[in-house]
Protein backbone atom coordinates (compact mmCIF):
# COMPACT_ATOMS: atom_id res chain seq x y z
CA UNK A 1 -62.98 -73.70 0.24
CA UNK A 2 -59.38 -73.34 -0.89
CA UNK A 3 -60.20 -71.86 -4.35
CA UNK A 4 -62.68 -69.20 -2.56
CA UNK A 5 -60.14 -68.23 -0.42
CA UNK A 6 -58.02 -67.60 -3.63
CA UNK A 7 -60.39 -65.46 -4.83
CA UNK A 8 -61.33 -63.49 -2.36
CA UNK A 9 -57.04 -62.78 -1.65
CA UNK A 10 -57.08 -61.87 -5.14
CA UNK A 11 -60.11 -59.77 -4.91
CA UNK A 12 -58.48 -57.66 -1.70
CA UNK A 13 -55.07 -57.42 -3.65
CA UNK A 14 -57.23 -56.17 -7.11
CA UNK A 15 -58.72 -53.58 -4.45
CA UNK A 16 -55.34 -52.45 -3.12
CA UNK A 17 -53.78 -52.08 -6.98
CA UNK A 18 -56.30 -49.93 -8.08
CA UNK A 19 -56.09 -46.04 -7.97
CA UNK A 20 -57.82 -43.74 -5.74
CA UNK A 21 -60.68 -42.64 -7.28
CA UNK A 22 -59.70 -38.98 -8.15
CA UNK A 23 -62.27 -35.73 -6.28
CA UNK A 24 -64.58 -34.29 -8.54
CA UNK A 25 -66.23 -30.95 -8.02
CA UNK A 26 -69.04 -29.58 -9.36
CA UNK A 27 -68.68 -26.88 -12.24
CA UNK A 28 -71.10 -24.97 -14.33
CA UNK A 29 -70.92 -26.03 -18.45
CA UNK A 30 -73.00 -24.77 -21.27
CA UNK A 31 -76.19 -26.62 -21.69
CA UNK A 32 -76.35 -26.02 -25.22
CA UNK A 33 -73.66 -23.83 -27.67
CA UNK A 34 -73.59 -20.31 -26.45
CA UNK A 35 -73.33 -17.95 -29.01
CA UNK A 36 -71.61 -14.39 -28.70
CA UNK A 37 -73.05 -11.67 -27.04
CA UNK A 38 -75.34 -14.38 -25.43
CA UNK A 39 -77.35 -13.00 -22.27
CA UNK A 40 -77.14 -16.28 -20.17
CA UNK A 41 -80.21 -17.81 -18.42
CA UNK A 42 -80.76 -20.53 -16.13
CA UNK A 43 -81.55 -22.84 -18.87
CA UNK A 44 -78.13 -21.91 -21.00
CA UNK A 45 -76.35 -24.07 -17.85
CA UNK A 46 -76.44 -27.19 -15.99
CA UNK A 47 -73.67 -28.14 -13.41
CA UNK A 48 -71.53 -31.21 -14.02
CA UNK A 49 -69.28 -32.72 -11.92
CA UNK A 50 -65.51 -32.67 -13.12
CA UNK A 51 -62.71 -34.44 -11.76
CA UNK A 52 -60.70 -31.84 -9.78
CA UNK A 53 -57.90 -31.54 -11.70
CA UNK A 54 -59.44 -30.84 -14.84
CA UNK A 55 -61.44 -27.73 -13.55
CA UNK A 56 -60.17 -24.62 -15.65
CA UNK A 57 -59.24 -21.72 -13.39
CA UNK A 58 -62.18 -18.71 -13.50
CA UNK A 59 -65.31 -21.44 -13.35
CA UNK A 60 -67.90 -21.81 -10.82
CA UNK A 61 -70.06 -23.87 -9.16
CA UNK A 62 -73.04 -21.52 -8.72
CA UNK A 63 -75.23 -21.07 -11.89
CA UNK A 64 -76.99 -18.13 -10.83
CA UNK A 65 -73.51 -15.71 -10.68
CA UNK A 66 -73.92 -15.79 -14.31
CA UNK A 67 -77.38 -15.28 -15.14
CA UNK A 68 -77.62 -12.00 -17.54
CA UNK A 69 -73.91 -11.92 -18.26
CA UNK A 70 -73.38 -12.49 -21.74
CA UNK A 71 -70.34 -14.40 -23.63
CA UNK A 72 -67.59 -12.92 -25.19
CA UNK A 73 -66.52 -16.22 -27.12
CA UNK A 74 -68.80 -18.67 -28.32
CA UNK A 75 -68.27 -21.84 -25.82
CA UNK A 76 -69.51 -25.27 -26.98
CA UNK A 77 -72.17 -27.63 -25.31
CA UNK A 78 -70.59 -29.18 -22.15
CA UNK A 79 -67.51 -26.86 -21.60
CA UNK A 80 -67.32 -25.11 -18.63
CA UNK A 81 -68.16 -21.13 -18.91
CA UNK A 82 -65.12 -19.36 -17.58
CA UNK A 83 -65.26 -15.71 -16.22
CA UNK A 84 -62.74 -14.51 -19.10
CA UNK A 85 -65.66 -15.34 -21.25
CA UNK A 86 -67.67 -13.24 -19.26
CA UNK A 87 -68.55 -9.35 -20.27
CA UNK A 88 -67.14 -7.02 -17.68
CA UNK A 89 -64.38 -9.03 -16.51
CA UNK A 90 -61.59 -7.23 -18.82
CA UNK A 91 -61.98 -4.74 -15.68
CA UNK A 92 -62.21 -6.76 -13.49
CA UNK A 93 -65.47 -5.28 -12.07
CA UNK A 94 -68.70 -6.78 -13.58
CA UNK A 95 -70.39 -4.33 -15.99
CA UNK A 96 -74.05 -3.87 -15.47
CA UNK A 97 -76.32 -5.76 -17.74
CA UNK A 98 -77.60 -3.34 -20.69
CA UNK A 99 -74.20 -0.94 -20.32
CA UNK A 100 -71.47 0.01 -22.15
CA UNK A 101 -67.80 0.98 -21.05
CA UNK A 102 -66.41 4.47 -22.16
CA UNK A 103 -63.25 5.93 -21.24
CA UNK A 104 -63.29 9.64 -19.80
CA UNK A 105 -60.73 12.64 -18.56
CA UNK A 106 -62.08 14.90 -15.81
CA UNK A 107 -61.28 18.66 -16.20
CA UNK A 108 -60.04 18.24 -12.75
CA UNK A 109 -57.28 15.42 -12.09
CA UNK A 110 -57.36 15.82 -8.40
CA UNK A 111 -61.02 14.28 -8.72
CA UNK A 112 -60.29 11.60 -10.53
CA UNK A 113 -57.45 10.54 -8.54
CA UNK A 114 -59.95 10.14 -5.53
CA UNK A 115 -62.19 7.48 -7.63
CA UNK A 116 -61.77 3.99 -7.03
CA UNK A 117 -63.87 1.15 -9.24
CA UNK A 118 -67.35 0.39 -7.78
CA UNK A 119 -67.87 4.36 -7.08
CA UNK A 120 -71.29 5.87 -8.57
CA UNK A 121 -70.78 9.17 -9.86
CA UNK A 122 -72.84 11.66 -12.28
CA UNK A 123 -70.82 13.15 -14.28
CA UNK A 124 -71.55 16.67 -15.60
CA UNK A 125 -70.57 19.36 -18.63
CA UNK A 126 -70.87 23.03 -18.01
CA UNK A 127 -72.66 25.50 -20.08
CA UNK A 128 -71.04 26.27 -23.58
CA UNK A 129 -68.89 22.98 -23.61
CA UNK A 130 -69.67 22.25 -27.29
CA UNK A 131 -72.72 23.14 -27.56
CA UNK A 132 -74.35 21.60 -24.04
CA UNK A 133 -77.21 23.80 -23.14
CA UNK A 134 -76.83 24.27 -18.93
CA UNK A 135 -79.53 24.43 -16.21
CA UNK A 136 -79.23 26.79 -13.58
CA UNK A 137 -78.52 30.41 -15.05
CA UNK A 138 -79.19 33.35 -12.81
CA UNK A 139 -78.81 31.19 -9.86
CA UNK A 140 -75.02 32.27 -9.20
CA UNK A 141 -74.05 28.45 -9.87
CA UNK A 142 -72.03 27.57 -13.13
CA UNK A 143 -74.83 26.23 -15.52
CA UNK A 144 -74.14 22.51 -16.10
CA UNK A 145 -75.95 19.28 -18.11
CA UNK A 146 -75.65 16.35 -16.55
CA UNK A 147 -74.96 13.48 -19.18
CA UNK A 148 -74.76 10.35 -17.00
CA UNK A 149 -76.39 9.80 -13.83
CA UNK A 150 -75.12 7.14 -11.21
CA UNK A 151 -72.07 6.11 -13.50
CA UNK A 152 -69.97 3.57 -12.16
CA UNK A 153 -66.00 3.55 -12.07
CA UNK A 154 -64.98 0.57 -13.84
CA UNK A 155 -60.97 1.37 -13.41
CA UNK A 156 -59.23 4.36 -12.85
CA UNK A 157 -55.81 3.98 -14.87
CA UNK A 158 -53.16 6.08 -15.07
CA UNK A 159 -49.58 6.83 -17.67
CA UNK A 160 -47.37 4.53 -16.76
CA UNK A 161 -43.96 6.63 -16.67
CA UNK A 162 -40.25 6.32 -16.42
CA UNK A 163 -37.00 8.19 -15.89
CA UNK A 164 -39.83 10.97 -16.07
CA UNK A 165 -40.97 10.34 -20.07
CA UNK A 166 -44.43 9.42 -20.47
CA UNK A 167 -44.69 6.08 -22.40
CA UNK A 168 -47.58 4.54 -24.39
CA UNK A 169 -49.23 2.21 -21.18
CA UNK A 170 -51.51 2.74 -19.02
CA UNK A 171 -51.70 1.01 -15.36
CA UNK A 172 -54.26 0.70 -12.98
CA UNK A 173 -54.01 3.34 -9.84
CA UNK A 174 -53.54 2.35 -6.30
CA UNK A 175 -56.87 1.78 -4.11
CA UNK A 176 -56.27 5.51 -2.86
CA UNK A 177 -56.32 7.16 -6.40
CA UNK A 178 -52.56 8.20 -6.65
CA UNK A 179 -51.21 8.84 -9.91
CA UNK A 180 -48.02 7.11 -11.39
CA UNK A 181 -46.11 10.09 -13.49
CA UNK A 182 -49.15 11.52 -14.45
CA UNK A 183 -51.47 14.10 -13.36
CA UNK A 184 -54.22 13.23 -15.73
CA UNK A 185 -55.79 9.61 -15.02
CA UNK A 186 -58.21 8.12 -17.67
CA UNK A 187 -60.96 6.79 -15.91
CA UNK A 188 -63.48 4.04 -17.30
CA UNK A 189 -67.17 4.48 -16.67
CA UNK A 190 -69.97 2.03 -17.46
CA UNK A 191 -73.19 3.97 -18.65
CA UNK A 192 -76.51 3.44 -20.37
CA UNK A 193 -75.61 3.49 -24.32
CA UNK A 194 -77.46 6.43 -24.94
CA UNK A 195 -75.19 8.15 -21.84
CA UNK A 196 -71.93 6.62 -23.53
CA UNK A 197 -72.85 9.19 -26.85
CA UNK A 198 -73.12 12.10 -25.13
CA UNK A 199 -69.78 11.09 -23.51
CA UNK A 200 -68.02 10.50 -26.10
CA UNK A 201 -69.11 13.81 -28.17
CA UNK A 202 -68.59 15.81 -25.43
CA UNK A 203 -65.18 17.74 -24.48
CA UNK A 204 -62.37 15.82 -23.93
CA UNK A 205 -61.31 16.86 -20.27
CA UNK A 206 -64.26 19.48 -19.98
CA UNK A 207 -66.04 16.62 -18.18
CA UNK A 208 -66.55 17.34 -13.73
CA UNK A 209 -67.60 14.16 -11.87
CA UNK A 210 -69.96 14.27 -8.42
CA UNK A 211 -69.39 11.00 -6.15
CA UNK A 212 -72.99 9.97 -5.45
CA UNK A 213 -71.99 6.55 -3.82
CA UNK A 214 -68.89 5.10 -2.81
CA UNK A 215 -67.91 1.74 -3.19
């Protein structure tokens, strides 16, 4: 009786050295190596659990946030998949599966200065802007082609300046559109690929923009 008494005080003394076990939490990892430019599916991740601590900031618990994204970086079997991995997140907006991100200047300023990312907007050339053949002559309206339908705002960034000199940065504008020292904000716009060439080849600032859903 003496020597199980023994053991079980040594037993509850054992219990009281050892550590807390530590939380885990459940995070998403890579099934398999991911490959660049990877479209994820549901079989590309499994969810682990991962002591606390260890969890790198921008993972997730929920698989299905990043079905169809694709990787920027390769990430090996059993790491967690990160959202700076992610496509779309140097934006910080997602980009739509299938799109590409072009950078744009609207003939009118004021207009872009009203955009804010997550608006849809066509965006439109007029007549005789290198070579664009219009729609609607005799009408009275300015013939324009419309080269991207339902375009959406990725960021809206504008020249940072100081002491009044332009300098070679850019910086996102405030949630209302303002511009900082400039009156010419760049705007980034994620289109179909095909859309993204006839951006890009048409005139630089000759571009007008119609809001067809806000964000």
């Amino acid at each position: 009786m003496v020597v199980a008494g023994l053991l079980l005080a040594a037993g509850a003394v054992a219990r009281q050295a050892a550590p807390p076990t530590p939380p885990v939490e459940p995070v998403v990892v890579a099934a398999h190596d991911l490959t660049v430019g990877q479209p994820l599916a549901a079989g590309d991740l499994r969810v682990v659990r991962m002591t606390a601590g260890l969890v790198p900031d921008g993972a997730t618990s929920d698989p299905s946030a990043l079905v169809d994204r694709a990787v920027t970086a390769g990430v090996p079997s059993g790491l967690p998949v990160v959202a700076a991995q992610l496509d779309g997140d140097r934006f910080g907006l997602a980009m739509p599966v299938g799109t590409v991100a072009v950078p744009i200047r609207l003939a009118d300023p004021a207009v872009a200065g009203l955009l804010r990312p997550g608006d849809r907007v066509d965006l439109v050339a007029p007549t005789g802007v290198d070579g664009w053949a219009g729609t609607g002559a005799g009408t009275g309206a300015v013939p324009v082609t419309v080269l991207a339908s339902g375009a959406l705002v990725l960021e809206v960034l504008d020249r940072v300046a100081e002491d009044g000199n332009l300098l070679g940065g850019w910086a996102s504008g405030s949630a209302s559109g303002s511009t900082v020292g400039s009156a010419e904000p760049l705007v980034v716009v994620a289109v179909a690929p095909q859309e993204g060439h006839l951006l890009a080849a048409s005139g630089w600032g000759s571009l007008g923009a119609v809001l067809v859903e806000g964000s």
